[in-house]
N, C-alpha and C. Protein backbone atom coordinates (compact mmCIF):
# COMPACT_ATOMS: atom_id res chain seq x y z
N UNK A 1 70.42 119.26 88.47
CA UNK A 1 70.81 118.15 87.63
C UNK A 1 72.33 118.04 87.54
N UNK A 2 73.43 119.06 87.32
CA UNK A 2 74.29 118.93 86.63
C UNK A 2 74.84 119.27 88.53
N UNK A 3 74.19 119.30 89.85
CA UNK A 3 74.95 119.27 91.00
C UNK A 3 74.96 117.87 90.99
N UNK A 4 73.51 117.31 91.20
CA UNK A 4 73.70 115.69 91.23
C UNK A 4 74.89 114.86 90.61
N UNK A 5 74.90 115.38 89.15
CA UNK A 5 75.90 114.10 88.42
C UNK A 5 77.43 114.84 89.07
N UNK A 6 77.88 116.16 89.85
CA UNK A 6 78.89 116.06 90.15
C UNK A 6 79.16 115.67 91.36
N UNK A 7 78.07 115.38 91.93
CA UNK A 7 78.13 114.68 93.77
C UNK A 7 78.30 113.17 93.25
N UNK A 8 77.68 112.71 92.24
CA UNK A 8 77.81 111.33 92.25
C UNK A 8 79.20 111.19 91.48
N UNK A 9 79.62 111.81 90.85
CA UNK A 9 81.34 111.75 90.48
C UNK A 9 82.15 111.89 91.89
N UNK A 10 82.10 112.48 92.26
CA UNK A 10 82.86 112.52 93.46
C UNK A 10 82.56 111.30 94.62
N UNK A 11 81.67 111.05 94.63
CA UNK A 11 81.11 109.91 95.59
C UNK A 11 81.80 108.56 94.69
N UNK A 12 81.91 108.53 93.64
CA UNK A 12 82.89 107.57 92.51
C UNK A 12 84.05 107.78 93.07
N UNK A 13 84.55 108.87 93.05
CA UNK A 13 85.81 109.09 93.56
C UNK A 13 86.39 109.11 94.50
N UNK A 14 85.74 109.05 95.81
CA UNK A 14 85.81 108.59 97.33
C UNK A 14 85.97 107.23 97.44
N UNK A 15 84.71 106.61 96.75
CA UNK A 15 85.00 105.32 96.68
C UNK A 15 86.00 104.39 95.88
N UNK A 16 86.39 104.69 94.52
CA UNK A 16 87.91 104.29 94.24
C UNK A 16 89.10 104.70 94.83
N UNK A 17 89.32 106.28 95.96
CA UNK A 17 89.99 105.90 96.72
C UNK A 17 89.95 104.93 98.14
N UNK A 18 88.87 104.71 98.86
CA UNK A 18 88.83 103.59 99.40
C UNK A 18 89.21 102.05 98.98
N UNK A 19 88.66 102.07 97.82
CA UNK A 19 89.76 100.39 97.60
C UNK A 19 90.82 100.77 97.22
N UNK A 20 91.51 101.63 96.78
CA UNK A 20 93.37 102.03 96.47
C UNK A 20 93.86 101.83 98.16
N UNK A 21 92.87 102.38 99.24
CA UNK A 21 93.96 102.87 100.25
C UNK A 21 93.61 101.18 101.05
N UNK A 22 92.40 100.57 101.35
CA UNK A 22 92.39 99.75 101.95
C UNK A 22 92.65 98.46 101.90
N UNK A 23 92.40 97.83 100.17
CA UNK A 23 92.66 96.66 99.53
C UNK A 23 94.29 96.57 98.44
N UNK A 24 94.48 98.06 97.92
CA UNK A 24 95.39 97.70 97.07
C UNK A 24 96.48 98.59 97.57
N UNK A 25 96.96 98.96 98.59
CA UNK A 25 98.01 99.84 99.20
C UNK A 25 99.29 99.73 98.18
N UNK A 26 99.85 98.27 98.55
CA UNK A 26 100.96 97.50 98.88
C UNK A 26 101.02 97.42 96.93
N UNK A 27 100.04 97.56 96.56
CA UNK A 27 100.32 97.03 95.33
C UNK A 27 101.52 97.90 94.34
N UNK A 28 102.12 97.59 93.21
CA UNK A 28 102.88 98.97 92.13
C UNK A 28 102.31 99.74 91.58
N UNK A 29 101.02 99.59 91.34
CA UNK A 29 100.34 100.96 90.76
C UNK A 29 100.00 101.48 91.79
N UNK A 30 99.15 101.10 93.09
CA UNK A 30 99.11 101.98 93.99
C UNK A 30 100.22 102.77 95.15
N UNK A 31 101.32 102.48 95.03
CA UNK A 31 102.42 103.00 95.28
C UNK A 31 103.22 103.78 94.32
N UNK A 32 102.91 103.71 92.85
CA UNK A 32 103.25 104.68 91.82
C UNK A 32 102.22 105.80 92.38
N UNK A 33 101.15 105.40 92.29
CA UNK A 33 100.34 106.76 92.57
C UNK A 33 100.39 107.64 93.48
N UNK A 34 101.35 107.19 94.70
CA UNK A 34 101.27 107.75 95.89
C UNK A 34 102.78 107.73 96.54
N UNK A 35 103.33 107.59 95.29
CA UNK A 35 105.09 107.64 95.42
C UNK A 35 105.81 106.98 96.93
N UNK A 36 105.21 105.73 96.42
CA UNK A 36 106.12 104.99 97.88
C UNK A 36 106.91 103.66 97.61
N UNK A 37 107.69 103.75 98.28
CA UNK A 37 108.32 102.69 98.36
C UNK A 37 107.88 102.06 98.77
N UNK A 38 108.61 99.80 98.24
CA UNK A 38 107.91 98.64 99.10
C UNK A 38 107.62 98.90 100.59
N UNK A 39 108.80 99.44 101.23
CA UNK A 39 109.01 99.51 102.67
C UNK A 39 107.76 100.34 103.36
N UNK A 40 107.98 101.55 102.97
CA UNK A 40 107.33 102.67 103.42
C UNK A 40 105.73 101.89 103.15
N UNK A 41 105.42 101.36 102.18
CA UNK A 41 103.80 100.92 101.89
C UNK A 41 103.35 100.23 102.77
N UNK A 42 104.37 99.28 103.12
CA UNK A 42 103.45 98.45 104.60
C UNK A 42 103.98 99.11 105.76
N UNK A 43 104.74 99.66 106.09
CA UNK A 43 104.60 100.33 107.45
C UNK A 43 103.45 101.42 107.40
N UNK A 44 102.85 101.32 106.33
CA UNK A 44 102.06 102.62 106.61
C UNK A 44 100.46 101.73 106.21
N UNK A 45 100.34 100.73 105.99
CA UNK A 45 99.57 100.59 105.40
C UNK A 45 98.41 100.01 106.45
N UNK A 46 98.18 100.35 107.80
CA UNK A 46 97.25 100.30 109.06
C UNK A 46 96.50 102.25 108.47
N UNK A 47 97.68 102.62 108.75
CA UNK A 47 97.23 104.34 108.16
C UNK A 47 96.46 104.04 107.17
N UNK A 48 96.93 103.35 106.11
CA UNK A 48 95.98 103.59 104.53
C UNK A 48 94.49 103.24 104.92
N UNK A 49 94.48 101.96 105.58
CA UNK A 49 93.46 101.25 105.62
C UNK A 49 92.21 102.47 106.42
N UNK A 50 92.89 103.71 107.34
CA UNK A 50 91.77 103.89 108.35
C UNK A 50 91.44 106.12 106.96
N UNK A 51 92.36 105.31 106.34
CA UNK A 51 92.34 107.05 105.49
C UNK A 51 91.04 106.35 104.64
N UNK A 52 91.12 105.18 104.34
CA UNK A 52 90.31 104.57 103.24
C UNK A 52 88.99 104.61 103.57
N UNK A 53 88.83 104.07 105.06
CA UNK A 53 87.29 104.19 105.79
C UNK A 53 86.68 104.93 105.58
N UNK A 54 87.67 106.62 106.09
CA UNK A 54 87.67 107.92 106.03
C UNK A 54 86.58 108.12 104.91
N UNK A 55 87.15 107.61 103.49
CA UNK A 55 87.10 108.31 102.09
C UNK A 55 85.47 107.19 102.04
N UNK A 56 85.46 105.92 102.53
CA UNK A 56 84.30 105.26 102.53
C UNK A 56 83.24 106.03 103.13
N UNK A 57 82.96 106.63 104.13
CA UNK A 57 82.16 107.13 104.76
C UNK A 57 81.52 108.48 103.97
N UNK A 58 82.75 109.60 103.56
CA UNK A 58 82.72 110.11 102.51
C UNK A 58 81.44 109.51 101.34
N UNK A 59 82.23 108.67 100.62
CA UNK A 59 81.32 108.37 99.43
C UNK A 59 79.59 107.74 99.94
N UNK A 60 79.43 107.45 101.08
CA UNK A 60 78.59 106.52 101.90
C UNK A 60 77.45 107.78 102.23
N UNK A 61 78.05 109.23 102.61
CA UNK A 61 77.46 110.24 102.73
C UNK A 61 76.83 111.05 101.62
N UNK A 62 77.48 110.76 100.63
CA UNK A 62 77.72 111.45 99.40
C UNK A 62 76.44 111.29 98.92
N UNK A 63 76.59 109.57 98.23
CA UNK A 63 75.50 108.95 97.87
C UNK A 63 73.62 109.06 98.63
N UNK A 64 74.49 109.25 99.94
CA UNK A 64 72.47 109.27 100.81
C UNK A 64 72.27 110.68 100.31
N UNK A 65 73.15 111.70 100.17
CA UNK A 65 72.19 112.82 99.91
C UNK A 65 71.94 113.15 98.81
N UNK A 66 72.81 112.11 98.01
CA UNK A 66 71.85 112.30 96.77
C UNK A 66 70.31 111.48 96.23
N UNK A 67 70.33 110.51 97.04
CA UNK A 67 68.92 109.57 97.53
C UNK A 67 68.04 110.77 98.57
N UNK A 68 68.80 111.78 99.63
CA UNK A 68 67.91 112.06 100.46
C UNK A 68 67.64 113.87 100.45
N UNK A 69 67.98 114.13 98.72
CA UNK A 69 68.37 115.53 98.61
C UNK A 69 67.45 116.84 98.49
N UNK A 70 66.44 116.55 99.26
CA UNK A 70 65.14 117.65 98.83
C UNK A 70 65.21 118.50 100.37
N UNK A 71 65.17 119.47 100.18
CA UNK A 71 64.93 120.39 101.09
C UNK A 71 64.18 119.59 102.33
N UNK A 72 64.05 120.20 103.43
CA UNK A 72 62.90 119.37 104.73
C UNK A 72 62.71 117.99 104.67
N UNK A 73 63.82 117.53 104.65
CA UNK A 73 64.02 115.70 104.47
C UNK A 73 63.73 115.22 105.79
N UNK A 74 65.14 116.18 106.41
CA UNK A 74 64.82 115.58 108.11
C UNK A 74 63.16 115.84 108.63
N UNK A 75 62.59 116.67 108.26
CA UNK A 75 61.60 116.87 109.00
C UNK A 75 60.63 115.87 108.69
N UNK A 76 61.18 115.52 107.30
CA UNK A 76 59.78 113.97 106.82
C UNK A 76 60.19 112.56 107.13
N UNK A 77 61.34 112.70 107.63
CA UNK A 77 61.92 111.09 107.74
C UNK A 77 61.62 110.95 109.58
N UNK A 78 60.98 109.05 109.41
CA UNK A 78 61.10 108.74 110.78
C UNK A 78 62.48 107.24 111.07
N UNK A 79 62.95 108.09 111.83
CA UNK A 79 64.12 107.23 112.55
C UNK A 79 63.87 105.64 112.69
């Protein structure tokens, strides 16, 4: 019980960094958070976008195993 609610916090937290890195880079709070300058934010911000995926896939993983979390899953699931 108390693994679940901390996989699904963290799977929260993968996923609010995915919209910081992919939708709100460029923005002032998300450059306060990540100490950057205007400049530095869009030259980098192709990088943010593929760190963000990163952290999407993350939370994307997170979430199925907590939908797919019982022992011998693979062996009951058909493709």
């Amino acid at each position: 019980m108390i693994a679940n609610i901390l996989i699904a916090l963290i799977a929260a937290l993968h996923f609010y960094i995915l919209v910081i890195e992919m939708f709100l880079w460029t923005i002032p709070r998300a450059r306060r958070a990540f100490n950057l300058t205007e400049e530095l934010a869009e030259k980098t911000k192709v990088m943010a976008a593929n760190q963000g995926l990163y952290n999407g896939f993350l939370a994307a993983g997170l979430s199925r195993a907590l939908r797919w979390g019982r022992p011998g899953w693979l062996s009951n699931c058909s493709f």
